[in-house]
C-alpha atoms as a PDB file:
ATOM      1  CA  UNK A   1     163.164-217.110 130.367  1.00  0.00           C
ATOM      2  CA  UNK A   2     161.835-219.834 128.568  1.00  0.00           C
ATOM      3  CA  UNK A   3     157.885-220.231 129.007  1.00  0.00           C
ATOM      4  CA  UNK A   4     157.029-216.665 130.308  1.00  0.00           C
ATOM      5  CA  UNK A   5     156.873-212.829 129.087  1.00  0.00           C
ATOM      6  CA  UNK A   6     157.098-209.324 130.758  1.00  0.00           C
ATOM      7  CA  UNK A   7     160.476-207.281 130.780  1.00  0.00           C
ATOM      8  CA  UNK A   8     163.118-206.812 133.345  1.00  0.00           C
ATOM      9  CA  UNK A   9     161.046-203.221 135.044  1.00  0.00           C
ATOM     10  CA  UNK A  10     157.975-205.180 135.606  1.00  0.00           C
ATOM     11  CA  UNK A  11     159.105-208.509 136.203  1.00  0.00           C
ATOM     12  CA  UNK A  12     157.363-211.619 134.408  1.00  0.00           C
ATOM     13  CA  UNK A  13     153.351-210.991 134.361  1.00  0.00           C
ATOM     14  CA  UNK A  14     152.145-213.929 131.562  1.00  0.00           C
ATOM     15  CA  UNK A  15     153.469-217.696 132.330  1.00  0.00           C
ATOM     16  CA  UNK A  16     153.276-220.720 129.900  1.00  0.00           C
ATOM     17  CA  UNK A  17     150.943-223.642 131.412  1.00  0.00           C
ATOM     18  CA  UNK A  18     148.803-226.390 130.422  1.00  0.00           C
ATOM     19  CA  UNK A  19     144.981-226.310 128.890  1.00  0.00           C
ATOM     20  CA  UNK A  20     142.790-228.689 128.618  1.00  0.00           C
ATOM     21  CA  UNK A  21     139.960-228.085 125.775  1.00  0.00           C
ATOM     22  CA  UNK A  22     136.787-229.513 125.455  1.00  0.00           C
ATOM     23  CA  UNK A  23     134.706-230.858 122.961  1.00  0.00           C
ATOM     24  CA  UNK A  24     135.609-233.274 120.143  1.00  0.00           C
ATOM     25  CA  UNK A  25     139.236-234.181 119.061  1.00  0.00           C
ATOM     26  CA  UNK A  26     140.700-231.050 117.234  1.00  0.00           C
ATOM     27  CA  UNK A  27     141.353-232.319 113.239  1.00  0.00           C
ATOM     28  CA  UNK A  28     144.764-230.904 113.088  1.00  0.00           C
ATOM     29  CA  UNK A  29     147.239-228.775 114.708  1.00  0.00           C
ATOM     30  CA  UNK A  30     146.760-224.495 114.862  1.00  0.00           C
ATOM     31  CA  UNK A  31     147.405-223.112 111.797  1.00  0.00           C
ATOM     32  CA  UNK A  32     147.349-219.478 114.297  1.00  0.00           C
ATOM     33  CA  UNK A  33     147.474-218.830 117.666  1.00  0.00           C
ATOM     34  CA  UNK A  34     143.910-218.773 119.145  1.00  0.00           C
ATOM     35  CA  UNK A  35     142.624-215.403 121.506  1.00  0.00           C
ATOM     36  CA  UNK A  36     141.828-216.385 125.358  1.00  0.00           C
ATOM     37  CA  UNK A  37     139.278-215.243 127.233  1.00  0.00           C
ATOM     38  CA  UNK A  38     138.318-214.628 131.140  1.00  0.00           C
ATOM     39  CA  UNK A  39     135.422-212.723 132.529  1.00  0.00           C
ATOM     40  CA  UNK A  40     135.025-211.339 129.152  1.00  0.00           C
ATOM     41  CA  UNK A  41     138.473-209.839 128.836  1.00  0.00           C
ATOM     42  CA  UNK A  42     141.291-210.974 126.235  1.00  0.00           C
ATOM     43  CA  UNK A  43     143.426-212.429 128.906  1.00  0.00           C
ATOM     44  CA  UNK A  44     146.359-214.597 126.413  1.00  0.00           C
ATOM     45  CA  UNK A  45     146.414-217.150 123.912  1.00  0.00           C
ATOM     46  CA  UNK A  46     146.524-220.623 122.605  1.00  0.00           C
ATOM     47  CA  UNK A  47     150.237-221.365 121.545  1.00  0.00           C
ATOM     48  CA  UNK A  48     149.376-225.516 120.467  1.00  0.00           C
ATOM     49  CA  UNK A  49     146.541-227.994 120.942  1.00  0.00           C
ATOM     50  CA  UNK A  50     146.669-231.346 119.340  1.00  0.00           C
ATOM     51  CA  UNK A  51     144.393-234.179 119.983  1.00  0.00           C
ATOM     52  CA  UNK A  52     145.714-236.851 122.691  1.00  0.00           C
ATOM     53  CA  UNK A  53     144.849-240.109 122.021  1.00  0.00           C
ATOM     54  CA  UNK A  54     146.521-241.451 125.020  1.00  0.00           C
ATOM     55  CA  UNK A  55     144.487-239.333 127.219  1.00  0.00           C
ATOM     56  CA  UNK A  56     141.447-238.958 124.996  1.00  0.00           C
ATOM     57  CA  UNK A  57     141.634-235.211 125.632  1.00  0.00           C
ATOM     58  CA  UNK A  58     142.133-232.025 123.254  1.00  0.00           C
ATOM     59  CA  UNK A  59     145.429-230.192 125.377  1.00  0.00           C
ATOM     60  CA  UNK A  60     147.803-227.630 124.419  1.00  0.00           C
ATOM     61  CA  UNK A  61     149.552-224.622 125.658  1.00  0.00           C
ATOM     62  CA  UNK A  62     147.978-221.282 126.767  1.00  0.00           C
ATOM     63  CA  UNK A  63     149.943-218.196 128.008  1.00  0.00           C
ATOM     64  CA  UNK A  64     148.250-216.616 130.679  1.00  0.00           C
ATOM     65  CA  UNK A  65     148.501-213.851 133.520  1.00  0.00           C
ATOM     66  CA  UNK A  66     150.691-215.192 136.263  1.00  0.00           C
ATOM     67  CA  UNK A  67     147.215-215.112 138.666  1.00  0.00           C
ATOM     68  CA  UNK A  68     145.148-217.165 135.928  1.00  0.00           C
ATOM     69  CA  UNK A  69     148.083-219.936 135.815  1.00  0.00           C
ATOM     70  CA  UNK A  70     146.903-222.250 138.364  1.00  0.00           C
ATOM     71  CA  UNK A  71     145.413-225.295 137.628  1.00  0.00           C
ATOM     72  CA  UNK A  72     141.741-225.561 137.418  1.00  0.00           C
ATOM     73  CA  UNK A  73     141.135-221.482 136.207  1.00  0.00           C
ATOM     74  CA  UNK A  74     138.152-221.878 133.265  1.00  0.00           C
ATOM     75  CA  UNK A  75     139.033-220.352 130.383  1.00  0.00           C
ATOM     76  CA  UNK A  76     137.459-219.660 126.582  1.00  0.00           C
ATOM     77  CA  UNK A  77     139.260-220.273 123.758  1.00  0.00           C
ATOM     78  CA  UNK A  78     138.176-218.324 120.063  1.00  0.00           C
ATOM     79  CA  UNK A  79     139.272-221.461 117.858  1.00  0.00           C
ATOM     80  CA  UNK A  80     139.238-221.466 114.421  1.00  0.00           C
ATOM     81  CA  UNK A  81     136.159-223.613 114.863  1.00  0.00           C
ATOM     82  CA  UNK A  82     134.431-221.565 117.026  1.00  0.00           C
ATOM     83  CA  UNK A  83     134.779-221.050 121.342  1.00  0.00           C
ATOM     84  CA  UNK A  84     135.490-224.005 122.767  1.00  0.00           C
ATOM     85  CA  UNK A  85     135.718-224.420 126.685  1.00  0.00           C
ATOM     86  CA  UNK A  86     138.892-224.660 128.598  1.00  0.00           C
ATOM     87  CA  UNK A  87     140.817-225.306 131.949  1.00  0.00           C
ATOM     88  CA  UNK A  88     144.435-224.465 132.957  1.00  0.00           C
ATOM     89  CA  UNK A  89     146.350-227.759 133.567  1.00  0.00           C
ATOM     90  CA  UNK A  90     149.736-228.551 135.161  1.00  0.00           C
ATOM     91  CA  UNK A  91     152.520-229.927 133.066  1.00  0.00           C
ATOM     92  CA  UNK A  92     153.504-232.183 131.521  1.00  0.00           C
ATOM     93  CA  UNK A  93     150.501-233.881 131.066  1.00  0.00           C
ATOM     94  CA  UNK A  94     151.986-237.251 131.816  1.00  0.00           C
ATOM     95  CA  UNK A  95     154.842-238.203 134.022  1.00  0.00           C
ATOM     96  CA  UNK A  96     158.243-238.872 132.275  1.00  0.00           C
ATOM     97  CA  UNK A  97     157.750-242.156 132.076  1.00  0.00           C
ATOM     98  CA  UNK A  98     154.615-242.277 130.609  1.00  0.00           C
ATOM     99  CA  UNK A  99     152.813-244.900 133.150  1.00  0.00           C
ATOM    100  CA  UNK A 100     149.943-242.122 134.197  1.00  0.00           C
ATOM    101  CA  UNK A 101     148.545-238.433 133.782  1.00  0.00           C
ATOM    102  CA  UNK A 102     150.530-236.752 135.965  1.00  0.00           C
ATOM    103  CA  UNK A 103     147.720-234.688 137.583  1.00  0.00           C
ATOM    104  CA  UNK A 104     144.325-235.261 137.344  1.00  0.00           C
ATOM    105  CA  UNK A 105     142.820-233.794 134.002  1.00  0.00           C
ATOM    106  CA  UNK A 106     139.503-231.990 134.512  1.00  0.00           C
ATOM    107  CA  UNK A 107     136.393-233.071 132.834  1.00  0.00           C
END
């Protein structure tokens, strides 16, 4: 299944959500995917994060334990510029039609 990881025994135990980083807009686009931590522990990783002018926001994609997937959970990313600070987001970002975020981003 598209967006998730874990094998048929176990059932799926990572999922595929939305992060929103913070600090300055990223230059350029990973050239690796970047570790993720939570209360200290490697928890997933950083598949994308691009700069998004629309939104004026630094978002990509994390994988994450199902219980960390919910928007809102804090998160720090090892970039290749250093740990940067990040939250879980829904997605998409925007709605289809591109008129508004489709949930509220967190600051």
């Amino acid at each position: 299944m598209a967006g998730h990881s874990g094998d048929a025994a176990t059932g799926v135990d990572h999922k595929l959500v939305g992060i929103v980083l913070d600090g300055d807009a990223l230059d350029a686009e990973l050239s690796q995917v970047w570790p993720v931590v939570h209360a200290g522990l490697e928890v997933g990783k950083v598949t994308d994060a691009v700069w998004s002018p629309g939104l004026k926001k630094n978002m990509g994609y994390v994988s994450v334990p199902i219980e960390l997937a919910g928007p809102g959970t804090a998160l720090e990313v090892d970039s290749e510029n250093g740990r940067l600070r990040g939250t879980t987001a829904a997605i998409p970002f925007v709605d289809p039609r591109k008129l508004a975020a489709a949930t509220t981003l967190i600051t």
